[in-house]
Protein backbone atom coordinates (compact mmCIF):
# COMPACT_ATOMS: atom_id res chain seq x y z
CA UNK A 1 292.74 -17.20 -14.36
CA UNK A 2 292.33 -15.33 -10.94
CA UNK A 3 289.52 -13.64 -10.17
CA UNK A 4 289.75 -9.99 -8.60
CA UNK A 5 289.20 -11.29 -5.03
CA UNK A 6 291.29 -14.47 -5.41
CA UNK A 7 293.74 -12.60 -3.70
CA UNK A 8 291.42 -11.39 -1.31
CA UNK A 9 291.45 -14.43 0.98
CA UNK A 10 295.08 -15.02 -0.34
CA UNK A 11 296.08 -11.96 1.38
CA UNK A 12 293.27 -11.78 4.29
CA UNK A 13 295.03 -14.43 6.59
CA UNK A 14 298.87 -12.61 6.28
CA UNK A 15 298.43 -10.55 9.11
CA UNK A 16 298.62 -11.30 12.45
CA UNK A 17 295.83 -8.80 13.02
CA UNK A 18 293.19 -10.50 11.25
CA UNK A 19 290.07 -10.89 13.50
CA UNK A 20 287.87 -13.52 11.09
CA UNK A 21 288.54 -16.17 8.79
CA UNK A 22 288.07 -15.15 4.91
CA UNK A 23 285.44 -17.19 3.35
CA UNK A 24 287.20 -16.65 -0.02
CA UNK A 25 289.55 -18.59 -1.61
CA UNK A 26 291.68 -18.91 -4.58
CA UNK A 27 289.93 -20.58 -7.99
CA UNK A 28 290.86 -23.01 -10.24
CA UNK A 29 289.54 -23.75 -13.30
CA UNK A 30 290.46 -27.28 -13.02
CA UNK A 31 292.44 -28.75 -10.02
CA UNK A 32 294.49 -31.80 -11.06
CA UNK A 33 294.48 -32.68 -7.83
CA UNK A 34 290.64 -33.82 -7.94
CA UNK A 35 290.53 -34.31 -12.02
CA UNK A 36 292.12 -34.48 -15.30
CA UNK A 37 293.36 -31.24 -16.25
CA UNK A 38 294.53 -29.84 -20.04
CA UNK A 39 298.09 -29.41 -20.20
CA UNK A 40 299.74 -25.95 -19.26
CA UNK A 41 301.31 -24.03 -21.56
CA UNK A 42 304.93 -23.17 -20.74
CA UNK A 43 307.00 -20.35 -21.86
CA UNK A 44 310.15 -22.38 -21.50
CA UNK A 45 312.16 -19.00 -21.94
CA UNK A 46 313.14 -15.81 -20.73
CA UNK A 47 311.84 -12.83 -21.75
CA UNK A 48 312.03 -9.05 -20.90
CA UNK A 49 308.29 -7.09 -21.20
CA UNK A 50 307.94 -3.49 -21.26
CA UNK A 51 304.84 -1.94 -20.67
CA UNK A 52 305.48 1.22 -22.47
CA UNK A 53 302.89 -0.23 -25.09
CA UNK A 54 300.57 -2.65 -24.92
CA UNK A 55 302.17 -6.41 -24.50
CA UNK A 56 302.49 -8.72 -27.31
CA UNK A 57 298.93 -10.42 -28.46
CA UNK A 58 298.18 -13.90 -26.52
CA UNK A 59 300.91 -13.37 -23.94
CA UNK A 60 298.72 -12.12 -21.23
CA UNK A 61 294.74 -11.30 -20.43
CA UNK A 62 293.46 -8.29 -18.82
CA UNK A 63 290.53 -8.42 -16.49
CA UNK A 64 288.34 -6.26 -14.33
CA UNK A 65 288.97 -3.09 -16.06
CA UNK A 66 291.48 -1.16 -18.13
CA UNK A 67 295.23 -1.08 -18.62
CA UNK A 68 296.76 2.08 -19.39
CA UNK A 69 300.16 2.09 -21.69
CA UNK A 70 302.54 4.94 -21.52
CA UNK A 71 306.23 5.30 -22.80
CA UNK A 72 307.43 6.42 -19.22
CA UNK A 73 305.11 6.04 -16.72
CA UNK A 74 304.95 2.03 -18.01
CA UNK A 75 301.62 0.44 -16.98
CA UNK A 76 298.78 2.30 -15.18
CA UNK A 77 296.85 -0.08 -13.21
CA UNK A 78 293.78 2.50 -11.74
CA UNK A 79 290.73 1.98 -9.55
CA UNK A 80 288.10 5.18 -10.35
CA UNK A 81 285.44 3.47 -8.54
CA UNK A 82 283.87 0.12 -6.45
CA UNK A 83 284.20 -2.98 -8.74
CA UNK A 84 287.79 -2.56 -10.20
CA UNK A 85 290.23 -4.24 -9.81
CA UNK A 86 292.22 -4.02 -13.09
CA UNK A 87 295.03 -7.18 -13.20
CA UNK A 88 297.23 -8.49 -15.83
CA UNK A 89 297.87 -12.51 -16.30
CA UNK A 90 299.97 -14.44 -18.23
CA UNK A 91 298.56 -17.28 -20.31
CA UNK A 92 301.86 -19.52 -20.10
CA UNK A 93 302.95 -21.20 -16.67
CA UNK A 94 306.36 -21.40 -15.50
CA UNK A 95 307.42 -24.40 -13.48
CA UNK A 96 310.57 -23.19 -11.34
CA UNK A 97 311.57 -19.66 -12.25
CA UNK A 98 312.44 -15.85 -11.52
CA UNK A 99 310.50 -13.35 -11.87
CA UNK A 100 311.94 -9.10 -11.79
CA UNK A 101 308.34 -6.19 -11.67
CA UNK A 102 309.57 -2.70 -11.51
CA UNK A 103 307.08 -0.73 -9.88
CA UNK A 104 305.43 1.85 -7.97
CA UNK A 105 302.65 0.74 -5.62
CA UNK A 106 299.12 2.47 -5.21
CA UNK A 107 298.09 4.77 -2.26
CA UNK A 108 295.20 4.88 -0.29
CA UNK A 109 293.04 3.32 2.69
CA UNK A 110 292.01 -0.35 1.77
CA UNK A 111 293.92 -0.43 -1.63
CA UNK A 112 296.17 -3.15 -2.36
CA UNK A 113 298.46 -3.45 -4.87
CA UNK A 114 299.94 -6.76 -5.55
CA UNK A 115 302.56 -9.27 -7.24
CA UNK A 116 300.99 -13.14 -7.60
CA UNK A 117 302.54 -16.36 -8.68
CA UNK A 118 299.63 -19.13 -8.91
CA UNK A 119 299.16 -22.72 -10.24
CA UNK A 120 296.39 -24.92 -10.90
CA UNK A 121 296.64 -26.55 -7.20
CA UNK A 122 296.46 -23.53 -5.47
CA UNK A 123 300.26 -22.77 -4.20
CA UNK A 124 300.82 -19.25 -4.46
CA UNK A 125 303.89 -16.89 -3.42
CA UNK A 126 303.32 -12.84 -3.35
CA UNK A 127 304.51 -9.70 -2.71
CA UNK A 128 301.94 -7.14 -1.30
CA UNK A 129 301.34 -3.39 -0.79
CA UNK A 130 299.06 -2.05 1.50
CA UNK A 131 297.63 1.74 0.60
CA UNK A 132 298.20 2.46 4.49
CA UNK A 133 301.23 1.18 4.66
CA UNK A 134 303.80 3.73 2.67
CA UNK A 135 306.93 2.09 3.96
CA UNK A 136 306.36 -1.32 3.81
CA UNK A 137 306.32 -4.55 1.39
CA UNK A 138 305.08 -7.72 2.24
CA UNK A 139 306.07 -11.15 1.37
CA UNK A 140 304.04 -14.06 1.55
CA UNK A 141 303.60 -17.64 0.23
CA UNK A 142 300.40 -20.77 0.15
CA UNK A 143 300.59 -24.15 -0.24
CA UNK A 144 297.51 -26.43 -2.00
CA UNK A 145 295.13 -23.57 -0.87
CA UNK A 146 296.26 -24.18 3.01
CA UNK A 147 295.97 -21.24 4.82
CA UNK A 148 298.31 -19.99 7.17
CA UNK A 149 298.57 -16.28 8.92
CA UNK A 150 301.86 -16.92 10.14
CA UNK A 151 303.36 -16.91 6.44
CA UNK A 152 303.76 -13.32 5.92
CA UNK A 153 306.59 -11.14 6.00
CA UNK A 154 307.10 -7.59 6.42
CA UNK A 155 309.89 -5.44 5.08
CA UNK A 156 310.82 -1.96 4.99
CA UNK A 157 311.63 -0.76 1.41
CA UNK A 158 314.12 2.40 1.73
CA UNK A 159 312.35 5.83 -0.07
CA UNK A 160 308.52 4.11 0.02
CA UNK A 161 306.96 1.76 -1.91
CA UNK A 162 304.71 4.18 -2.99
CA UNK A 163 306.78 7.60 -4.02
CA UNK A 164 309.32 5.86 -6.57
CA UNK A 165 309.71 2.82 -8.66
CA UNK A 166 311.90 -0.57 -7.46
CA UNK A 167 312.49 -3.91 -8.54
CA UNK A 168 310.74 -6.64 -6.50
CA UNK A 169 312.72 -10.17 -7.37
CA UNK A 170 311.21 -13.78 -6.48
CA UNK A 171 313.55 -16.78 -7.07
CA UNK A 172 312.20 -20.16 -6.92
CA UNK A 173 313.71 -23.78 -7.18
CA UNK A 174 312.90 -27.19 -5.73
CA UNK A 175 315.27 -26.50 -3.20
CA UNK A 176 314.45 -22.50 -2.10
CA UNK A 177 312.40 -19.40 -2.27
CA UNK A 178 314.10 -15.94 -1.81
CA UNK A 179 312.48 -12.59 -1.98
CA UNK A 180 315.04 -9.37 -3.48
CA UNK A 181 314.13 -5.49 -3.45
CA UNK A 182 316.56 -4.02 -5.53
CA UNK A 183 318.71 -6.62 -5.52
CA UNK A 184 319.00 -7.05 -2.20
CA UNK A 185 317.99 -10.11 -0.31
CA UNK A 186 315.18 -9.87 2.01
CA UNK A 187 313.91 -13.22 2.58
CA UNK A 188 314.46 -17.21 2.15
CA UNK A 189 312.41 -20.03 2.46
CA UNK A 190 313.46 -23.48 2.46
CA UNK A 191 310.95 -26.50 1.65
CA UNK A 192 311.38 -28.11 5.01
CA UNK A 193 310.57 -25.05 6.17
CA UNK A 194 306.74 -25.68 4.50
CA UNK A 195 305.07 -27.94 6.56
CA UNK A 196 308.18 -30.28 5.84
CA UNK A 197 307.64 -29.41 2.39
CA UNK A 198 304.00 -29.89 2.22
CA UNK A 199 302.98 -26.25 1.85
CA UNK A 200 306.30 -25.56 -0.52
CA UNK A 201 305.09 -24.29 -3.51
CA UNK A 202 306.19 -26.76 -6.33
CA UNK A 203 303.60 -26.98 -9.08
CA UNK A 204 303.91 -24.37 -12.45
CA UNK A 205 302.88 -21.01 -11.86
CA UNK A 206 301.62 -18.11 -13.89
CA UNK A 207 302.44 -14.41 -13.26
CA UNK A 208 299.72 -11.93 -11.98
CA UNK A 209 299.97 -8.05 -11.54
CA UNK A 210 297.49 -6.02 -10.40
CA UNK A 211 295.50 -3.89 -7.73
CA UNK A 212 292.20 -4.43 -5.70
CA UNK A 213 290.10 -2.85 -2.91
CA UNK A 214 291.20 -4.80 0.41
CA UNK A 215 288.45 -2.32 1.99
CA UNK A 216 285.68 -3.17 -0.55
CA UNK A 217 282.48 -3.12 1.82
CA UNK A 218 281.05 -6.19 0.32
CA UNK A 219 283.81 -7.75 1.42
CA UNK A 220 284.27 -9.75 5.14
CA UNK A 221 285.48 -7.40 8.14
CA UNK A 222 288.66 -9.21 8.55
CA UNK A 223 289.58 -8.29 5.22
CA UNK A 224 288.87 -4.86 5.61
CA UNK A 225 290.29 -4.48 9.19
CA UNK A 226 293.23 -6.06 7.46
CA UNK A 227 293.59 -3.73 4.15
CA UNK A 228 293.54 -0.43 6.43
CA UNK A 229 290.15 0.13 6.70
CA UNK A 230 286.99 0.72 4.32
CA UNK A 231 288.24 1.69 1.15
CA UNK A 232 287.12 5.77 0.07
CA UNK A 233 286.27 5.45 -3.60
CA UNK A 234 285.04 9.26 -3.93
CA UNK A 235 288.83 10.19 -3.05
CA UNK A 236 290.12 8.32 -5.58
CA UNK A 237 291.57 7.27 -8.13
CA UNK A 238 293.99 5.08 -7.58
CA UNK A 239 296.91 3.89 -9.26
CA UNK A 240 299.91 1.52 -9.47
CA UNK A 241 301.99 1.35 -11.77
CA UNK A 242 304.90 -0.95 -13.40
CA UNK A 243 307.74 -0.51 -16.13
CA UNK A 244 308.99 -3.93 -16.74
CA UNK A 245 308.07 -7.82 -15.82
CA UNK A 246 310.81 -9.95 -16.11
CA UNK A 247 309.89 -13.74 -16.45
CA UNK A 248 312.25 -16.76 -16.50
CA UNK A 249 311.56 -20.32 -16.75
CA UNK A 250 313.62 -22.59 -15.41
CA UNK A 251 312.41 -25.62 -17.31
CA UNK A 252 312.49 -25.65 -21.41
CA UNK A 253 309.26 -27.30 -23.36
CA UNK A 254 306.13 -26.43 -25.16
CA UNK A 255 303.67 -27.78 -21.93
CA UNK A 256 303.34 -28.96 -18.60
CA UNK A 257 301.11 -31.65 -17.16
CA UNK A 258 300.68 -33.65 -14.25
CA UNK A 259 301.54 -36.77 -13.53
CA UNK A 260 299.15 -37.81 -10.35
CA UNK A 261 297.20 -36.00 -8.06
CA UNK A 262 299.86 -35.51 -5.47
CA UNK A 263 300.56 -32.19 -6.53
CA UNK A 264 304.11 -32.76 -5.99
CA UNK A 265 307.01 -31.28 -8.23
CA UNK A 266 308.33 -34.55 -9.19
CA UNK A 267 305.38 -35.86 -11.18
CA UNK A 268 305.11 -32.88 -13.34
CA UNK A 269 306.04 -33.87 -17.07
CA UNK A 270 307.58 -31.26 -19.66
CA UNK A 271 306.71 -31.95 -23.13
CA UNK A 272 308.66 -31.31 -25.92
CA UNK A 273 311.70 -29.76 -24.33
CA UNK A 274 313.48 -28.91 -27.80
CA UNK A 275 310.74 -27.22 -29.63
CA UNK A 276 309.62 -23.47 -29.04
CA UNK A 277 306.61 -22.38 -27.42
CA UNK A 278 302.93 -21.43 -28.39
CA UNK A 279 304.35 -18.12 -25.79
CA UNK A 280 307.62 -17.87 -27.76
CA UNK A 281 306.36 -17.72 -31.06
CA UNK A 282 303.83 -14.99 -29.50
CA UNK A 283 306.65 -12.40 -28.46
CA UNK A 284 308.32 -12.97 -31.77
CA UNK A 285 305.55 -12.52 -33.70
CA UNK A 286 305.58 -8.78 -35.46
CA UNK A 287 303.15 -6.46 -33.71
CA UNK A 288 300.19 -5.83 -35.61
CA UNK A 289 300.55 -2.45 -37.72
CA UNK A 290 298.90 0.74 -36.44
CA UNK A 291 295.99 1.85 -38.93
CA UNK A 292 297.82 4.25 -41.51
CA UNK A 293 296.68 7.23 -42.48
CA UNK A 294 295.41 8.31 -45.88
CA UNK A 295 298.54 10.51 -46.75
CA UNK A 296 300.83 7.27 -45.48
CA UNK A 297 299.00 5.12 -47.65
CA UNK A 298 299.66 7.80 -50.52
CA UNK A 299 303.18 7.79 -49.90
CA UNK A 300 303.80 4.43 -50.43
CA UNK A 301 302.15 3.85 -53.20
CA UNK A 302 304.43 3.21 -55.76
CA UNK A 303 305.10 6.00 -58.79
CA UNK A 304 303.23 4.27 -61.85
CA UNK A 305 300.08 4.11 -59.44
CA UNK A 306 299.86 7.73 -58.81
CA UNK A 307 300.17 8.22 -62.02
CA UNK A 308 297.95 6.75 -62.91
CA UNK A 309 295.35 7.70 -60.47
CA UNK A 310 296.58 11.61 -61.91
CA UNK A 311 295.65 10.42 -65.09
CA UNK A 312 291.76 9.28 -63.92
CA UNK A 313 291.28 12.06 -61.99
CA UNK A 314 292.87 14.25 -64.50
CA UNK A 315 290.00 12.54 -67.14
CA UNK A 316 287.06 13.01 -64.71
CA UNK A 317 288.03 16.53 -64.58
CA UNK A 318 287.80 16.65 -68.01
CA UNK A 319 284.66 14.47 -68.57
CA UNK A 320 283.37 16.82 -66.47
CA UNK A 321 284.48 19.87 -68.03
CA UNK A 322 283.20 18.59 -71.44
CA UNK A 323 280.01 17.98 -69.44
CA UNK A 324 279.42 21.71 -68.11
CA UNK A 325 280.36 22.90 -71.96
CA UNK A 326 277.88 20.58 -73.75
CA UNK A 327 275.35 22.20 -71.15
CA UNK A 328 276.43 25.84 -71.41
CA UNK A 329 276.54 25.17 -75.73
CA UNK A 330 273.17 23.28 -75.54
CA UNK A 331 271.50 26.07 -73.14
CA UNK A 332 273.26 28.83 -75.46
CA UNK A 333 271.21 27.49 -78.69
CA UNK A 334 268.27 27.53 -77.11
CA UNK A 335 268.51 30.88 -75.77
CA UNK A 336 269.68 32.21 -79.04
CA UNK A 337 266.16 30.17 -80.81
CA UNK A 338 264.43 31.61 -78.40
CA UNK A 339 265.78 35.27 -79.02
CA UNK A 340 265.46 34.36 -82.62
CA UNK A 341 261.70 34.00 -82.48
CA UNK A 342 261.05 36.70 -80.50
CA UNK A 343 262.86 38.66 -82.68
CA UNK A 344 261.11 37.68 -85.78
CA UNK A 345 257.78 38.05 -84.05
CA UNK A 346 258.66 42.01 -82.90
CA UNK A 347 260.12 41.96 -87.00
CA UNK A 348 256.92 40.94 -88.02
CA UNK A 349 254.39 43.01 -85.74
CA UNK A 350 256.73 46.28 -87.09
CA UNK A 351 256.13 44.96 -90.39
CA UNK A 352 252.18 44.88 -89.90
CA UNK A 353 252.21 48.36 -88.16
CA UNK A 354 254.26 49.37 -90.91
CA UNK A 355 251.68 48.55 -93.52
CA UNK A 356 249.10 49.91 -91.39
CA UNK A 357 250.20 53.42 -91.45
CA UNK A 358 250.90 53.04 -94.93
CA UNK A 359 247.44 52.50 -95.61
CA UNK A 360 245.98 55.61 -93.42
CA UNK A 361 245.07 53.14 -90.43
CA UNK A 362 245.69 53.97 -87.15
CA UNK A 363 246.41 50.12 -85.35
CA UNK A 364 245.32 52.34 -82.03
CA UNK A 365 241.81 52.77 -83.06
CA UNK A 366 240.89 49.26 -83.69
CA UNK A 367 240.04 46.29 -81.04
CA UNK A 368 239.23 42.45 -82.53
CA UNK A 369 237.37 40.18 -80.62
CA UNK A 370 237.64 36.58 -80.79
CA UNK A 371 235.86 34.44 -83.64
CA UNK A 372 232.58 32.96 -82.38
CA UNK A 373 230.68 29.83 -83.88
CA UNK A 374 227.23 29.89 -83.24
CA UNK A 375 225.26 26.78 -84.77
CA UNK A 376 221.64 27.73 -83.42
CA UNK A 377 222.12 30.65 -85.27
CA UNK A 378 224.32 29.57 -87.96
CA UNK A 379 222.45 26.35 -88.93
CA UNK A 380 224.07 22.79 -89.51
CA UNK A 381 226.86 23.26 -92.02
CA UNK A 382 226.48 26.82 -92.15
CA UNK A 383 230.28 28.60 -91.37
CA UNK A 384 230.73 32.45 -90.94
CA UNK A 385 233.06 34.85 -89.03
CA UNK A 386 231.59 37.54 -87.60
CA UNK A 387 233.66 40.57 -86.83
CA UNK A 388 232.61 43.53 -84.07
CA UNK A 389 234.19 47.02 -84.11
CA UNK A 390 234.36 48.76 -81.29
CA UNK A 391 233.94 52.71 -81.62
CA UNK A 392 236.75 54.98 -81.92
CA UNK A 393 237.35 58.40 -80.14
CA UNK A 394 236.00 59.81 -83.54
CA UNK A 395 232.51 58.68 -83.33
CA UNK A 396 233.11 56.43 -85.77
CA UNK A 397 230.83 53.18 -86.53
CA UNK A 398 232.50 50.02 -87.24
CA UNK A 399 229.30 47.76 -87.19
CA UNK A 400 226.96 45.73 -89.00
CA UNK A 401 224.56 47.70 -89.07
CA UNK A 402 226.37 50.75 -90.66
CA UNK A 403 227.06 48.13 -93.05
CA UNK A 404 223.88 47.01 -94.17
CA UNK A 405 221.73 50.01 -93.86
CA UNK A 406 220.19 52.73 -91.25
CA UNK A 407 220.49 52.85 -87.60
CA UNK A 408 216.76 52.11 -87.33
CA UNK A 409 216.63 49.07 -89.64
CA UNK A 410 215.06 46.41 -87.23
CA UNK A 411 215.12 43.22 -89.87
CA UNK A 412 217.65 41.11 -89.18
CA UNK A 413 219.84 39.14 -91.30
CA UNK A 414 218.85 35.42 -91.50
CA UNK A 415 221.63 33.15 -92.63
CA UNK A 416 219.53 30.26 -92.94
CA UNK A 417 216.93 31.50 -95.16
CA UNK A 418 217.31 31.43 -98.96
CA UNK A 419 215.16 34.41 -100.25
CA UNK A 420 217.02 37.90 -99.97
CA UNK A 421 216.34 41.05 -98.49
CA UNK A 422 216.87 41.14 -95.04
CA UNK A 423 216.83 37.35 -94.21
CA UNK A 424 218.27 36.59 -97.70
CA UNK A 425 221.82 36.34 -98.78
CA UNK A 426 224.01 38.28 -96.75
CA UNK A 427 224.17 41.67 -98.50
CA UNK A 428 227.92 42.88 -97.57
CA UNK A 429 229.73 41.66 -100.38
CA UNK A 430 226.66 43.24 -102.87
CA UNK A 431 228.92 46.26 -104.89
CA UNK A 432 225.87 48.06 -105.86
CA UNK A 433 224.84 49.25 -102.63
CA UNK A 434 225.08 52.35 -101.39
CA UNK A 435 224.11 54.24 -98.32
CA UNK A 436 224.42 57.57 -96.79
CA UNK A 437 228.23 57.24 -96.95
CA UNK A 438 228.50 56.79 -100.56
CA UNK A 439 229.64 53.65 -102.30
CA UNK A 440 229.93 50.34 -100.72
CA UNK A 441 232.64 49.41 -98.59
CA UNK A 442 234.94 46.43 -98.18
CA UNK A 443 234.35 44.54 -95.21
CA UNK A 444 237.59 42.85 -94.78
CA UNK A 445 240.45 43.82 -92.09
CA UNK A 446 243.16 42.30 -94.22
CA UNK A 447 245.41 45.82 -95.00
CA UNK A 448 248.02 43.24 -96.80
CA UNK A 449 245.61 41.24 -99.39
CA UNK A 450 242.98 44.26 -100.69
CA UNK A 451 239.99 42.57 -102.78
CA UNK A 452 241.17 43.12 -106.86
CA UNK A 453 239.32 46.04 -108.85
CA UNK A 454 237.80 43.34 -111.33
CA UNK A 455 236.13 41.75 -108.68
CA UNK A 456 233.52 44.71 -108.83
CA UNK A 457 233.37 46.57 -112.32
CA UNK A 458 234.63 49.46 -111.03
CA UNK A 459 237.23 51.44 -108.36
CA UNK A 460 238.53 49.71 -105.60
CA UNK A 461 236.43 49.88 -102.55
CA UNK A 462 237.50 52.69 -100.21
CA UNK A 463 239.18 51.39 -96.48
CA UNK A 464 237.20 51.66 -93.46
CA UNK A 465 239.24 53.20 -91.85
CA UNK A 466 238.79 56.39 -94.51
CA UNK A 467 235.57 58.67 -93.82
């Protein structure tokens, strides 16, 4: 594969301006002239490529930056800034051929665009446009790396190289190498004519299209003085472009490989000559499929399988619907329990006001506290619930101690003493005792279970709430 500035030193040594010899040189991955080399692989065809879209997979490799597709413009080959130098090679080799490129070359000081046959010994034939040079194509040819500045050739392309799109046509054979633009004949070279053949390039080539800064300042002075000068990357971009590549190979087999280490055309073997290439079977191959989209994918999908994916989604909705009832009936029940309850617990506090009235109380007048155990008090095993009244607006007492006798008693009841009187047995269930109020009353709260008439011999015990 050639590296960006390959064609650096190929170019470098055209012109007859060039004031110092280009260090760089054209690379091999492996030279059969010094070693044994892997077999090329041919195309052994012909084959048409537009680069309206991307070029079939495995065909060719694209280095130094990015390749830009478009259905009329073809190829965009662009430099934005130092560093590119975006180029498009073939991985087959052609061993005598034509190729046809249709397009438009790149503008700008120190920008070359550029059309490269090369093989693995270094011969090399080109066609060249410099950025400075709006007019004008160059033709040029190597031999085994030898470089020569008298090869070039400069031709002037009618309507600019640069403002429209034309075919640039190489022909090669053992016997000659022509140059066409649009069709038209521009140059021949004959192999005597090559350093009596020497210098003719005659080993199998691959195709490379692409564009490079001539005026790159890393680059040697000659090359730059050559190119048109430094190149101005902040006025950039720039771009070439090309429609079509036409490739031919004259020869017909699956790979190419050399004989000796002579270089020379007549110790190149082809292999295979009736079977179809690794190349071949790449441009026939079916392009990959773009990535559908969803509503693609749903439109192919046959009529049973949307049904049947109506039919899930149809029972999800309804799983889902039977999910949100369940929790509306389930939340539903337990509101009604709850209204239930709290309306059997306003039901029974009406019922218990109810009775109250009935009885002369007035439910207003009348404040509980809270049971209280005392066992100091109360002794061990002792149990008793011990009520407090609080007074009502009427100046009524509720107590003990209106219970068991004056105001100014000042004994006090003793629950854990056996004798009576005032530390004896506690004297509010005794029915003969009376005080100031008349007969004794009944010290229970309970207005729904009254104490029976038997219990005491005589009339039931008045309420307290009565006066």
């Amino acid at each position: 594969m050639m590296s960006p500035y390959s064609i650096v030193s190929a170019s470098a040594l055209l012109a007859s301006l060039l004031l110092t010899p280009v260090s760089a040189q054209l690379h091999s991955d492996c030279n059969p002239m010094k070693e044994d080399c892997p077999p090329d692989p041919a195309l052994g065809a012909a084959h048409t490529f537009n680069f309206n879209s991307t070029p079939p997979m495995g065909v060719f490799n694209t280095t130094a930056g990015t390749i830009k597709y478009d259905k009329d413009t073809g190829a965009a080959f662009t430099i934005n800034k130092q560093g590119e130098s975006p180029t498009l090679t073939s991985n087959f080799y052609f061993f005598f051929g034509r190729t046809e490129v249709v397009m438009k070359a790149a503008p700008g000081q120190g920008i070359i665009s550029s059309i490269v046959w090369k093989s693995d010994v270094l011969d090399e034939v080109d066609w060249e446009f410099l950025g400075t040079k709006p007019e004008e194509a160059s033709s040029n040819y190597f031999g085994k790396d030898r470089r020569d500045n008298t090869n070039a050739g400069y031709h002037k392309v009618d309507g600019g190289v640069q403002a429209d799109y034309h075919n640039y046509t190489s022909i090669w054979t053992k016997e000659k190498l022509e140059w066409f633009i649009d069709g038209k004949l521009i140059r021949t070279l004959l192999p005597d004519q090559a350093n009596k053949t020497d210098n003719y390039p005659q080993t199998p080539m691959m195709l490379s299209i692409g564009i490079w800064a001539g005026g790159d300042p890393s680059l040697p002075q000659g090359t730059i003085d050559w190119a048109g000068g430094p190149t101005q990357f902040d006025k950039g971009p720039y771009t070439m472009y090309v429609k079509s590549a036409r490739v031919e190979d004259f020869s017909k087999g699956t790979q190419y490989v050399y004989g000796d280490k002579s270089g020379k055309w007549d110790t190149i073997q082809i292999k295979e000559p009736e079977k179809e290439s690794t190349a071949v079977e790449n441009i026939n191959r079916p392009p990959p499929e773009p990535e559908k989209s969803a509503s693609e994918k749903w439109d192919e999908l046959p009529s049973s399988t949307k049904n049947g994916v109506y039919a899930a989604a149809g029972g999800v909705f309804a799983l889902g619907v039977i999910a949100l009832l369940v929790y509306y009936l389930k939340q539903r029940s337990k509101g009604q329990k709850e209204a239930a309850a709290y309306a059997a617990a306003q039901e029974a506090e009406r019922l218990e006001l109810e009775q109250f009235r009935k009885e002369g109380r007035d439910p207003d007048a009348l404040d509980y506290e809270a049971t209280e155990y005392n066992p100091a008090a109360m002794g061990k095993g002792s149990s008793v619930t011990a009520y407090t009244a609080v007074p009502n607006d009427h100046d009524r007492s509720n107590s003990l101690s209106s219970l068991t006798g004056a105001p100014g008693q000042t004994a006090a009841w003793d629950p854990t003493s056996a004798s009576g009187g005032p530390t004896g047995a506690m004297p509010l269930l005794a029915h003969d005792q009376e005080g100031a109020s008349g007969p004794a009353r009944s010290n229970t709260f309970d207005g729904h279970a009254p104490q029976s008439p038997s219990q005491y011999g005589h009339e039931p015990p008045r309420s307290l709430t009565q006066h």
